[in-house]
PDB file of N, CA and C in Angstrom:
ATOM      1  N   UNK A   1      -5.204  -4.365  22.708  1.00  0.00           N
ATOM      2  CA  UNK A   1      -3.853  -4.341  22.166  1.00  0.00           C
ATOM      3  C   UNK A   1      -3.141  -3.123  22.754  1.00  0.00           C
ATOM      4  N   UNK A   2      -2.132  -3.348  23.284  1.00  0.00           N
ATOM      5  CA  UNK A   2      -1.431  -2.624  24.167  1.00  0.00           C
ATOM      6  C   UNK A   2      -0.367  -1.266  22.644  1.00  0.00           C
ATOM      7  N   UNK A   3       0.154  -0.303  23.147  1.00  0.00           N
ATOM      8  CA  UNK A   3       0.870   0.428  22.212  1.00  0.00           C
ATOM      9  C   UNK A   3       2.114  -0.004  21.431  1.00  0.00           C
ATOM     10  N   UNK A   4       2.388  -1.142  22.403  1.00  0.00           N
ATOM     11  CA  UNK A   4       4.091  -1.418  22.222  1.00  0.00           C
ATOM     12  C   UNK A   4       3.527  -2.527  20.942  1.00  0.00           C
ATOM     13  N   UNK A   5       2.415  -3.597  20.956  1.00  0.00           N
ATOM     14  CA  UNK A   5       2.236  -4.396  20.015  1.00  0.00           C
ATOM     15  C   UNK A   5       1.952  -3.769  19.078  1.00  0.00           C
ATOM     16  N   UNK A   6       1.095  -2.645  19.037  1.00  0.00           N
ATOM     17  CA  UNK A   6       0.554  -1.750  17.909  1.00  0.00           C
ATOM     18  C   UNK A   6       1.588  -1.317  17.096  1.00  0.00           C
ATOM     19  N   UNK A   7       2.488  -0.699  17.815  1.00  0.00           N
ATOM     20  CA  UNK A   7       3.973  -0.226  16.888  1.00  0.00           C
ATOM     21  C   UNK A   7       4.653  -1.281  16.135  1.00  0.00           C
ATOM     22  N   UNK A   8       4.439  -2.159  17.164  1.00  0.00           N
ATOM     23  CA  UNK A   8       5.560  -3.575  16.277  1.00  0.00           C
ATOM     24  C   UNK A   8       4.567  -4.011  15.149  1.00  0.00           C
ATOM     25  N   UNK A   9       3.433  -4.234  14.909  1.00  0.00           N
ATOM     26  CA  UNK A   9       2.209  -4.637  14.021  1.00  0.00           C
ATOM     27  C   UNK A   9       2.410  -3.974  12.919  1.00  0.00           C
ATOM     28  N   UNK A  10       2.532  -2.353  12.880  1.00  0.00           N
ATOM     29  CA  UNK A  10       2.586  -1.382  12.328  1.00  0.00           C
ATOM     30  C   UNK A  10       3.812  -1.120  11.715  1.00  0.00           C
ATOM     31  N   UNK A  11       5.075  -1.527  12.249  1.00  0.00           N
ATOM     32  CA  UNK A  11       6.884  -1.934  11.542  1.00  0.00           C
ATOM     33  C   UNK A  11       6.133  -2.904  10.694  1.00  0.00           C
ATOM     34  N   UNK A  12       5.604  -3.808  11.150  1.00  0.00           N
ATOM     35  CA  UNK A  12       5.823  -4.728  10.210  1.00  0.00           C
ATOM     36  C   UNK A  12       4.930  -5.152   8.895  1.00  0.00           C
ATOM     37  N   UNK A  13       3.963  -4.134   9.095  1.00  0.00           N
ATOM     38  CA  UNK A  13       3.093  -3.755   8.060  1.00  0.00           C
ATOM     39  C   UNK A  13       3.809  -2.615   6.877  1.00  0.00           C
ATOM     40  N   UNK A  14       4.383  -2.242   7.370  1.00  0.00           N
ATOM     41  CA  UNK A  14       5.629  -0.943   6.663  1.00  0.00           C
ATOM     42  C   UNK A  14       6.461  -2.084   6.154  1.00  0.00           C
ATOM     43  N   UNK A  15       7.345  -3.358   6.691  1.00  0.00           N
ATOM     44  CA  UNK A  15       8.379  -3.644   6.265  1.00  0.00           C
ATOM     45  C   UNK A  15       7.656  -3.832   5.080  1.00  0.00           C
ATOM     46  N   UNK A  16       6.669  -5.017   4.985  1.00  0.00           N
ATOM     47  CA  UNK A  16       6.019  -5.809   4.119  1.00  0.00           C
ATOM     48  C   UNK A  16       5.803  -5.267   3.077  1.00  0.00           C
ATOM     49  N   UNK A  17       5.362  -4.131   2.707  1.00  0.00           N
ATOM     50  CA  UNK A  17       4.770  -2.839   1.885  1.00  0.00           C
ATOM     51  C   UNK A  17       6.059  -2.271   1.017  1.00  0.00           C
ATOM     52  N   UNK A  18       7.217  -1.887   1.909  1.00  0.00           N
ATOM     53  CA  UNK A  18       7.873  -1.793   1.665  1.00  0.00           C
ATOM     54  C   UNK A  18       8.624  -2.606   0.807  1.00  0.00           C
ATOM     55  N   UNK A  19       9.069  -3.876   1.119  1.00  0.00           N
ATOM     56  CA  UNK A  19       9.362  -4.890   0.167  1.00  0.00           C
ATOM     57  C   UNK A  19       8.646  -5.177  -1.197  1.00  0.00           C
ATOM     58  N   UNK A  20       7.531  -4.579  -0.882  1.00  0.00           N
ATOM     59  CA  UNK A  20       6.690  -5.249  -2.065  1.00  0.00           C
ATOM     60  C   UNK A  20       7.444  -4.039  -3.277  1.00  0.00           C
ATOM     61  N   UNK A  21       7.058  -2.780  -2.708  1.00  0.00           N
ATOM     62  CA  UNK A  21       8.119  -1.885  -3.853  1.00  0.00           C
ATOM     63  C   UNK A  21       9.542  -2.079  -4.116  1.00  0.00           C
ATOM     64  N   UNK A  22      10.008  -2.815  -3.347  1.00  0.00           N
ATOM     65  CA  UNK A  22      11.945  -2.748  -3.827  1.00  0.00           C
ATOM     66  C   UNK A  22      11.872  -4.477  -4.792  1.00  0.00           C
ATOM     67  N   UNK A  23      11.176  -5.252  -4.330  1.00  0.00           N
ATOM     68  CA  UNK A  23      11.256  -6.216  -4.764  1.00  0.00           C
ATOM     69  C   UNK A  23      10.686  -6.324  -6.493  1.00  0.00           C
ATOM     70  N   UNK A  24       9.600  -5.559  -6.506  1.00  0.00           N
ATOM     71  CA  UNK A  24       9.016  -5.770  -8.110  1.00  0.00           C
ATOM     72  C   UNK A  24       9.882  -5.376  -9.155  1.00  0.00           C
ATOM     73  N   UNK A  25       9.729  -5.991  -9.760  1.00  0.00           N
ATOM     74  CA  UNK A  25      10.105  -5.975 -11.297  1.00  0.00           C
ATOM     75  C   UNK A  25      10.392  -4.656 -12.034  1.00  0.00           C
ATOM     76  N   UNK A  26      11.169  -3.946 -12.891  1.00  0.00           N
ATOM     77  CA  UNK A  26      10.615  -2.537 -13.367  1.00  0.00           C
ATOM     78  C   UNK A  26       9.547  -2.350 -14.289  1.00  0.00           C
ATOM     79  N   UNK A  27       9.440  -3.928 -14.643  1.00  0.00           N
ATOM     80  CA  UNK A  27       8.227  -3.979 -16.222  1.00  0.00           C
ATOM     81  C   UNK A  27       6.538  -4.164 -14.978  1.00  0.00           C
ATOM     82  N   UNK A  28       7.109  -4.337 -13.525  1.00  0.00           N
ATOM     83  CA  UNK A  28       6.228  -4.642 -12.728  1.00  0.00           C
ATOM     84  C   UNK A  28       5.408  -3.220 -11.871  1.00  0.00           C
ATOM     85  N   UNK A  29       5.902  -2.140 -12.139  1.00  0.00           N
ATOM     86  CA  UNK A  29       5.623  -1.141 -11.423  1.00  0.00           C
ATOM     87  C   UNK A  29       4.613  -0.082 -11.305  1.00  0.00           C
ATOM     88  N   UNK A  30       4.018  -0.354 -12.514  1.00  0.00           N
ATOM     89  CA  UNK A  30       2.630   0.615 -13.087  1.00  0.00           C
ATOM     90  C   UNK A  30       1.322  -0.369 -12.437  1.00  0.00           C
ATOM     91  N   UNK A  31       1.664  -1.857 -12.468  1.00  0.00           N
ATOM     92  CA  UNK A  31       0.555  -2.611 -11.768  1.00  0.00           C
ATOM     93  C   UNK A  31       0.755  -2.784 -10.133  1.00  0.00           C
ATOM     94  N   UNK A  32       1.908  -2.584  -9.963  1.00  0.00           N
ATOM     95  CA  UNK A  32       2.040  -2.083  -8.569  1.00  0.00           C
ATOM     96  C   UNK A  32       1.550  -1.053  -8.145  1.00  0.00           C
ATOM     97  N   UNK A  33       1.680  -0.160  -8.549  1.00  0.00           N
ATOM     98  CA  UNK A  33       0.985   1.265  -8.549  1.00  0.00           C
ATOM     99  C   UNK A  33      -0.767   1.042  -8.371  1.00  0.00           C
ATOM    100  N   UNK A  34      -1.123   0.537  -9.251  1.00  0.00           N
ATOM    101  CA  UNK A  34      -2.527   0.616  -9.053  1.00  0.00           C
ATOM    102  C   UNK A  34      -3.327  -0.521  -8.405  1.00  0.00           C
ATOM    103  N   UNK A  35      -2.044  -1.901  -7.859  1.00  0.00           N
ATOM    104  CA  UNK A  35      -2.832  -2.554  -7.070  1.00  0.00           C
ATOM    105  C   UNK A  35      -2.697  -1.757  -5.766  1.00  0.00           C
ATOM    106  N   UNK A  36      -1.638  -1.317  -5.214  1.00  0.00           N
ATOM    107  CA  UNK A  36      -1.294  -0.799  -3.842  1.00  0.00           C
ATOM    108  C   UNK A  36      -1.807   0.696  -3.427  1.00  0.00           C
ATOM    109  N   UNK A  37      -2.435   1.138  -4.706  1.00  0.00           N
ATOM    110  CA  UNK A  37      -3.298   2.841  -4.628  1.00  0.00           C
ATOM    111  C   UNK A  37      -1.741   3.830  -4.331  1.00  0.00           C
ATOM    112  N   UNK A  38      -0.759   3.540  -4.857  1.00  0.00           N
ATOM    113  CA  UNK A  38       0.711   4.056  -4.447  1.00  0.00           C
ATOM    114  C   UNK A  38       0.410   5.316  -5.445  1.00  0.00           C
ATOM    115  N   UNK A  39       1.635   5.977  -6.039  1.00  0.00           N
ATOM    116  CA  UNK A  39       2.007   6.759  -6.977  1.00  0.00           C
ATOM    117  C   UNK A  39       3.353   6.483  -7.828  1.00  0.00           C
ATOM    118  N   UNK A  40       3.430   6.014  -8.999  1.00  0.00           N
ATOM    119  CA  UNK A  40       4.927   6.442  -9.037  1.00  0.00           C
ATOM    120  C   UNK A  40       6.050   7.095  -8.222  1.00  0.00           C
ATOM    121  N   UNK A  41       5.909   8.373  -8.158  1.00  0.00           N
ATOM    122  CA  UNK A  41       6.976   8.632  -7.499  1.00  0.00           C
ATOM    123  C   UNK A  41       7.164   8.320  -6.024  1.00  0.00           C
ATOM    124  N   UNK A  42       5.899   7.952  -5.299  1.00  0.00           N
ATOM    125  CA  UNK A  42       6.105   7.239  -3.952  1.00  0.00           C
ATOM    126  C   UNK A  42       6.897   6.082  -3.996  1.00  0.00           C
ATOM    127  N   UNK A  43       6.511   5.185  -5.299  1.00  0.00           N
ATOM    128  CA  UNK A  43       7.764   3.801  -5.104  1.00  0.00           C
ATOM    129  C   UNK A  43       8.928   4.186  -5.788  1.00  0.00           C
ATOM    130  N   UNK A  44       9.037   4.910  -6.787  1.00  0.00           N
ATOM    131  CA  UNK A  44      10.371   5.610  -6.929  1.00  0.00           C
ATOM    132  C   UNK A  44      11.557   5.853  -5.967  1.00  0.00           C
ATOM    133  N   UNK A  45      10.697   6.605  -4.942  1.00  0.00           N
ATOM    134  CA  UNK A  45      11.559   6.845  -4.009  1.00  0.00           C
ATOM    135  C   UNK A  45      11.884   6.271  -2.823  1.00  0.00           C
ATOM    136  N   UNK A  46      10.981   4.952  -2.687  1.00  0.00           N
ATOM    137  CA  UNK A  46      11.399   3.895  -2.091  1.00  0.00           C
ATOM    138  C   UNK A  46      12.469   3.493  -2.570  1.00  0.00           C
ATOM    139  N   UNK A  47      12.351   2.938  -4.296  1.00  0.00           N
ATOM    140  CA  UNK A  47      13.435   2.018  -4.625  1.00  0.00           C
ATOM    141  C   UNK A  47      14.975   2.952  -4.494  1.00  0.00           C
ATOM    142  N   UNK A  48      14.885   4.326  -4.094  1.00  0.00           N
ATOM    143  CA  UNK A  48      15.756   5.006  -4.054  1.00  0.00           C
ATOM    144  C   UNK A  48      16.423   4.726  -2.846  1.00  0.00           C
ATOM    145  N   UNK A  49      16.017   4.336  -1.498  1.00  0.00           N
ATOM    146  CA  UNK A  49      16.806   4.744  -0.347  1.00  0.00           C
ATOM    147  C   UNK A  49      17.533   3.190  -0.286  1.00  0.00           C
ATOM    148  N   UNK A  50      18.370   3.309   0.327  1.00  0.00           N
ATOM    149  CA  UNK A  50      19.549   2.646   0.757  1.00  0.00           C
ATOM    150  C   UNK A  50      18.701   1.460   1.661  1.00  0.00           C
ATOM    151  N   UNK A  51      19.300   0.480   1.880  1.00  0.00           N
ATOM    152  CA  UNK A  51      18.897  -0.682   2.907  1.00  0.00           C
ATOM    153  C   UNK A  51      19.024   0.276   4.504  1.00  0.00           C
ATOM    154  N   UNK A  52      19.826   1.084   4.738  1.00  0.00           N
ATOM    155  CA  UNK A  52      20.058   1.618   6.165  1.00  0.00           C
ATOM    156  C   UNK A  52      18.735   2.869   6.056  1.00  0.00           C
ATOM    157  N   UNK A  53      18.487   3.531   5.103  1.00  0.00           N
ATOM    158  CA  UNK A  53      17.230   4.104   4.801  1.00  0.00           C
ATOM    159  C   UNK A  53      15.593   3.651   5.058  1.00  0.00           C
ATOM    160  N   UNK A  54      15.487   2.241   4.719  1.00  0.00           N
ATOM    161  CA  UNK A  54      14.809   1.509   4.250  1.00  0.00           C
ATOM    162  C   UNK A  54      14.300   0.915   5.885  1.00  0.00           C
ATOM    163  N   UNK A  55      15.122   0.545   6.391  1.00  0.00           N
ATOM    164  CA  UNK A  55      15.073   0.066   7.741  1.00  0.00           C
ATOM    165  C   UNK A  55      14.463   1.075   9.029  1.00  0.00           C
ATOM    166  N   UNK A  56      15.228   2.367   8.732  1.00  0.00           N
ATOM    167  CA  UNK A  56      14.954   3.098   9.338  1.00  0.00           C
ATOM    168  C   UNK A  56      13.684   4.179   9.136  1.00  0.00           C
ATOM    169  N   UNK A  57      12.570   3.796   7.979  1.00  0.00           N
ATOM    170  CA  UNK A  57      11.893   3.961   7.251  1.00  0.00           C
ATOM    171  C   UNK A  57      10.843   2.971   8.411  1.00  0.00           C
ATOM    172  N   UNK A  58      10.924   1.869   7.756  1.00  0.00           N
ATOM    173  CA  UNK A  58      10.275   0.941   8.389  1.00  0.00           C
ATOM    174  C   UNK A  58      10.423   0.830  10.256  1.00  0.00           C
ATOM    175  N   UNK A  59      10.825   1.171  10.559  1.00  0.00           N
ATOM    176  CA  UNK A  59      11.201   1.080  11.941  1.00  0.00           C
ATOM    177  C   UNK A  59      10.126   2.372  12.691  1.00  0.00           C
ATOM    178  N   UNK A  60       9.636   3.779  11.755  1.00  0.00           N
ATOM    179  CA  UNK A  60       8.930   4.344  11.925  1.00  0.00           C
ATOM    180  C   UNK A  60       7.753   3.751  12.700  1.00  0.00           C
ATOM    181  N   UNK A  61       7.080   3.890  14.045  1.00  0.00           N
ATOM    182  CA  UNK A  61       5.671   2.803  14.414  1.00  0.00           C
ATOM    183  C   UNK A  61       4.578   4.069  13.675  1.00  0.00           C
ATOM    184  N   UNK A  62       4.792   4.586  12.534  1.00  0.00           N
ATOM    185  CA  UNK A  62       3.912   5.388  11.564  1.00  0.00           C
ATOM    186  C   UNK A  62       3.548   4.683  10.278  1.00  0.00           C
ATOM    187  N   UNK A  63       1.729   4.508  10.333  1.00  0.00           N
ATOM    188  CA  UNK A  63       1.520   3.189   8.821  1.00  0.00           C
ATOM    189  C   UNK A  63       1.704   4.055   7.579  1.00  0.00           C
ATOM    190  N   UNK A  64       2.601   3.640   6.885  1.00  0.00           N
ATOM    191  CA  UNK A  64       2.641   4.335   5.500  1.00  0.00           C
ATOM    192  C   UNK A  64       1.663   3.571   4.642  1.00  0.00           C
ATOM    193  N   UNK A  65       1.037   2.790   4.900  1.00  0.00           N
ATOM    194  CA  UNK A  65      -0.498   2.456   4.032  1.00  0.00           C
ATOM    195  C   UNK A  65      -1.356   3.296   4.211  1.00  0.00           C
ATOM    196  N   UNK A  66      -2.294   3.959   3.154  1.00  0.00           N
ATOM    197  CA  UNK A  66      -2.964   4.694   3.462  1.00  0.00           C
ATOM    198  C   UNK A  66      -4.654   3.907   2.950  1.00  0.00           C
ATOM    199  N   UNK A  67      -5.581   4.192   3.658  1.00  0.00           N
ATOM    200  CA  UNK A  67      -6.733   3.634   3.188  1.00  0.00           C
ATOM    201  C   UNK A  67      -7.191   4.755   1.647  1.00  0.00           C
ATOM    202  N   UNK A  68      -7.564   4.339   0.804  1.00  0.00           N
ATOM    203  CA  UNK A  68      -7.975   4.510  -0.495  1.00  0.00           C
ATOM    204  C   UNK A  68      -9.492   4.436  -0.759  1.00  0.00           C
ATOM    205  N   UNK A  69      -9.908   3.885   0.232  1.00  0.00           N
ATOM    206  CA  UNK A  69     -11.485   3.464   0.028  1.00  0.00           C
ATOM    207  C   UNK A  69     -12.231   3.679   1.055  1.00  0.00           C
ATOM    208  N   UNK A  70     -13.141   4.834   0.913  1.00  0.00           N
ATOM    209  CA  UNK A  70     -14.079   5.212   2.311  1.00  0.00           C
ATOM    210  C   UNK A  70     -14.831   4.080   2.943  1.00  0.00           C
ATOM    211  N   UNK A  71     -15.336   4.446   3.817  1.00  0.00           N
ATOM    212  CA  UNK A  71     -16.547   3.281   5.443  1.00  0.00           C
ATOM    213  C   UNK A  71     -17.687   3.287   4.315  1.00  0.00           C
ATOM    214  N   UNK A  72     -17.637   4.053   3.506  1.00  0.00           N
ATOM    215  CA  UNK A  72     -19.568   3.500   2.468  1.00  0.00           C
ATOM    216  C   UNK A  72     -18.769   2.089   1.414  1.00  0.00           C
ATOM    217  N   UNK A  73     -17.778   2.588   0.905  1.00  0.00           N
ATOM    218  CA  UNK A  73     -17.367   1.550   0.016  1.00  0.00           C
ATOM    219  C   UNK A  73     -17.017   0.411   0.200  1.00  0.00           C
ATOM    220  N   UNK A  74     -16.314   0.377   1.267  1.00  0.00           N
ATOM    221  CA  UNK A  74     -15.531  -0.918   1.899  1.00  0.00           C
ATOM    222  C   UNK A  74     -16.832  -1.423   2.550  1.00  0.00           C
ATOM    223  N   UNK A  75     -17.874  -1.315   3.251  1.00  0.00           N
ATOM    224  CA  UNK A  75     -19.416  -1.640   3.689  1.00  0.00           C
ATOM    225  C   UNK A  75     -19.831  -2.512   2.151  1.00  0.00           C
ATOM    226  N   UNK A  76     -20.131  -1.746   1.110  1.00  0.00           N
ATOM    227  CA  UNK A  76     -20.541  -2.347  -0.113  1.00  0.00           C
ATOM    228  C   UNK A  76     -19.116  -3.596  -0.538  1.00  0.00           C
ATOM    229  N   UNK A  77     -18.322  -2.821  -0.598  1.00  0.00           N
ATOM    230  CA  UNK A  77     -17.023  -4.584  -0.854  1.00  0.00           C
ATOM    231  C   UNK A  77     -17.307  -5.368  -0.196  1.00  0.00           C
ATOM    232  N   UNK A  78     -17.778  -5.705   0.759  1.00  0.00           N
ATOM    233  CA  UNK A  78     -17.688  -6.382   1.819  1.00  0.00           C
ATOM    234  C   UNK A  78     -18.762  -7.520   1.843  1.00  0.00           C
ATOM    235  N   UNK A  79     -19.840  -6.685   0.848  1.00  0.00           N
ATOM    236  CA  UNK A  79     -20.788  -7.677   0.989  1.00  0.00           C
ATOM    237  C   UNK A  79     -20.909  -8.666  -0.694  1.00  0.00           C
ATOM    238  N   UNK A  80     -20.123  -7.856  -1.111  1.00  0.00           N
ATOM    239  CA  UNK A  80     -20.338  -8.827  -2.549  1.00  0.00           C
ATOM    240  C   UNK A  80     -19.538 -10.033  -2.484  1.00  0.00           C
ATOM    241  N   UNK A  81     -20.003 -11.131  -2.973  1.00  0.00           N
ATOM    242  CA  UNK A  81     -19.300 -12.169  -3.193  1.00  0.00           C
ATOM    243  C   UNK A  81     -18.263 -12.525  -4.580  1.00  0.00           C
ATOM    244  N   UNK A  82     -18.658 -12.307  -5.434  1.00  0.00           N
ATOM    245  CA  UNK A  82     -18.315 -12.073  -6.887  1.00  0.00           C
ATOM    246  C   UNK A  82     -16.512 -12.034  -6.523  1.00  0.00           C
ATOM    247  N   UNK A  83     -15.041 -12.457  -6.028  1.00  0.00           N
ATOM    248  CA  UNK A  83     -14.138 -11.665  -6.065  1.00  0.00           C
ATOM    249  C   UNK A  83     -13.691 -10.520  -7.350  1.00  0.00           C
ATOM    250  N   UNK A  84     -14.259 -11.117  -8.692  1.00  0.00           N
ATOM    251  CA  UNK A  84     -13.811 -10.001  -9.673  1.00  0.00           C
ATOM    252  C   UNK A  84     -14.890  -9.148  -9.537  1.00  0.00           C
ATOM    253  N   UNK A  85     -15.652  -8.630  -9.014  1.00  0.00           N
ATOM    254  CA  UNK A  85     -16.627  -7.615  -9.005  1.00  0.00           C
ATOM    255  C   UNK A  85     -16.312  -6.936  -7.991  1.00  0.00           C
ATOM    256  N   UNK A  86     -15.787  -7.633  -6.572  1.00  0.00           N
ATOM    257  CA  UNK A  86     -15.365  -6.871  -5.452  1.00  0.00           C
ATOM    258  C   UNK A  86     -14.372  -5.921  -6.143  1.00  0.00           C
ATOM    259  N   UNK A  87     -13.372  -6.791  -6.899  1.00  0.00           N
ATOM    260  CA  UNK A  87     -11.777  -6.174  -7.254  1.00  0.00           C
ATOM    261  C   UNK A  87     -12.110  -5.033  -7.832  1.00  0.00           C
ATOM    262  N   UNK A  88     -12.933  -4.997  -9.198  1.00  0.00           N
ATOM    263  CA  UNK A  88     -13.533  -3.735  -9.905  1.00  0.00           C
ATOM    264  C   UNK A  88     -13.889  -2.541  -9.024  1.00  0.00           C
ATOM    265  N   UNK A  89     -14.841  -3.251  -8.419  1.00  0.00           N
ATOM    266  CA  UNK A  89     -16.013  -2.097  -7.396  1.00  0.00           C
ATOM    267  C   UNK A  89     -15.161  -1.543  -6.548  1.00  0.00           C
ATOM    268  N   UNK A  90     -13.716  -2.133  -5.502  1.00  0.00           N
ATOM    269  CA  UNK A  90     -13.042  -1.141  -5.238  1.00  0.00           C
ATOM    270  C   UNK A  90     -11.825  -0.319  -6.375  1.00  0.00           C
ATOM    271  N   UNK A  91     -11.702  -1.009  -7.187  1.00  0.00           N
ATOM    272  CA  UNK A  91     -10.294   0.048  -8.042  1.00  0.00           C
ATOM    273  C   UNK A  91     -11.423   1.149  -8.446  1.00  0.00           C
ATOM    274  N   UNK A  92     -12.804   0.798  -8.928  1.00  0.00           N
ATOM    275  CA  UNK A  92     -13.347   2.093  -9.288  1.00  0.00           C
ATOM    276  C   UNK A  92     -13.776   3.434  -7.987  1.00  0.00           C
ATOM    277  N   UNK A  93     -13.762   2.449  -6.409  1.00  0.00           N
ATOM    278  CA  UNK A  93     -14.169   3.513  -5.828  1.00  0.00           C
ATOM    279  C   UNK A  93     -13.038   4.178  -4.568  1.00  0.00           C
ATOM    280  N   UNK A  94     -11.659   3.720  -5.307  1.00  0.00           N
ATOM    281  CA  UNK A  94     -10.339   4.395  -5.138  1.00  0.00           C
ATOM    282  C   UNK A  94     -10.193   5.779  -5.094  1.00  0.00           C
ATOM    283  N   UNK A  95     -10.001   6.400  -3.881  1.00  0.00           N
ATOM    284  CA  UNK A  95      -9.322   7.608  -4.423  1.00  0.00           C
ATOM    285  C   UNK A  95      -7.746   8.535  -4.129  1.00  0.00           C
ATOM    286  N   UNK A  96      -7.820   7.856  -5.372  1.00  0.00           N
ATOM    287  CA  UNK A  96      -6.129   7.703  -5.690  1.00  0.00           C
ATOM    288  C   UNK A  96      -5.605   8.792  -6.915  1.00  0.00           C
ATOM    289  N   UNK A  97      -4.754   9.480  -6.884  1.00  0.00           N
ATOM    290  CA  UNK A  97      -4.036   9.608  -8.445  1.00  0.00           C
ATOM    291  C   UNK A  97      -2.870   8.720  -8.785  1.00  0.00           C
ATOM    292  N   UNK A  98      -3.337   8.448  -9.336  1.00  0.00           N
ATOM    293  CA  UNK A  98      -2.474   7.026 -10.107  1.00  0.00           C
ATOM    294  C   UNK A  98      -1.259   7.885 -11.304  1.00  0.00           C
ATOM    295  N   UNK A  99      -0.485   8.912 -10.628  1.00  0.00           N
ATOM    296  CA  UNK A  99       0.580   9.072 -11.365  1.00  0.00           C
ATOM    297  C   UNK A  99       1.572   7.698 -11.501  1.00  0.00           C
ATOM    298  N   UNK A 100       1.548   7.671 -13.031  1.00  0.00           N
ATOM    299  CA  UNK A 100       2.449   6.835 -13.201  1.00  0.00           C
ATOM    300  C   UNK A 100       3.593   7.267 -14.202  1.00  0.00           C
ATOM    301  N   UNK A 101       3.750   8.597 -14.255  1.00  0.00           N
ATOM    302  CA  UNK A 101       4.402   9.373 -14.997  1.00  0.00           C
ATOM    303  C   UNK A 101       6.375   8.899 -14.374  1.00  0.00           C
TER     304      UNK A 101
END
């Protein structure tokens, strides 16, 4: 994969992410928070910037996803079949602060 696809892969992994915070609900945002390993005030201040913000946010070829779950954990997710045991086994081996203040 060449750099120029990597960047565009990487916009569009940002747009997506991005949407997911402007789009939810406000009664929706504390489970956003802890499905996406976010913070409150990280989607806060998403839902804060402007569409010309937002774009130019996303247009960054920088992933604002951050991995949450180390190479031992994601190895162990990987092999369980169970999906509600996977789901558990990573929210417990998250490391996240889950301000939701």
């Amino acid at each position: 994969m060449d750099n120029a696809v990597l960047s565009k892969e990487i916009q569009e992994l940002n747009r997506r992410y991005l949407n997911l915070c402007v789009r939810a609900s406000e009664n929706q945002l504390v489970d956003l928070c802890l499905r996406t390993n976010a913070t409150m005030p990280f989607i806060r201040a998403v839902r804060d910037l402007s569409s010309e913000q937002l774009e130019a946010l996303i247009q960054t070829p920088r992933c604002l996803v951050q991995p949450a779950v180390d190479e031992r954990a994601v190895s162990q997710a990987g092999q369980m079949a169970c999906p509600t045991t996977r789901s558990m086994f990573v929210a417990a081996a998250s490391q996240v602060k889950h301000a939701v203040a």
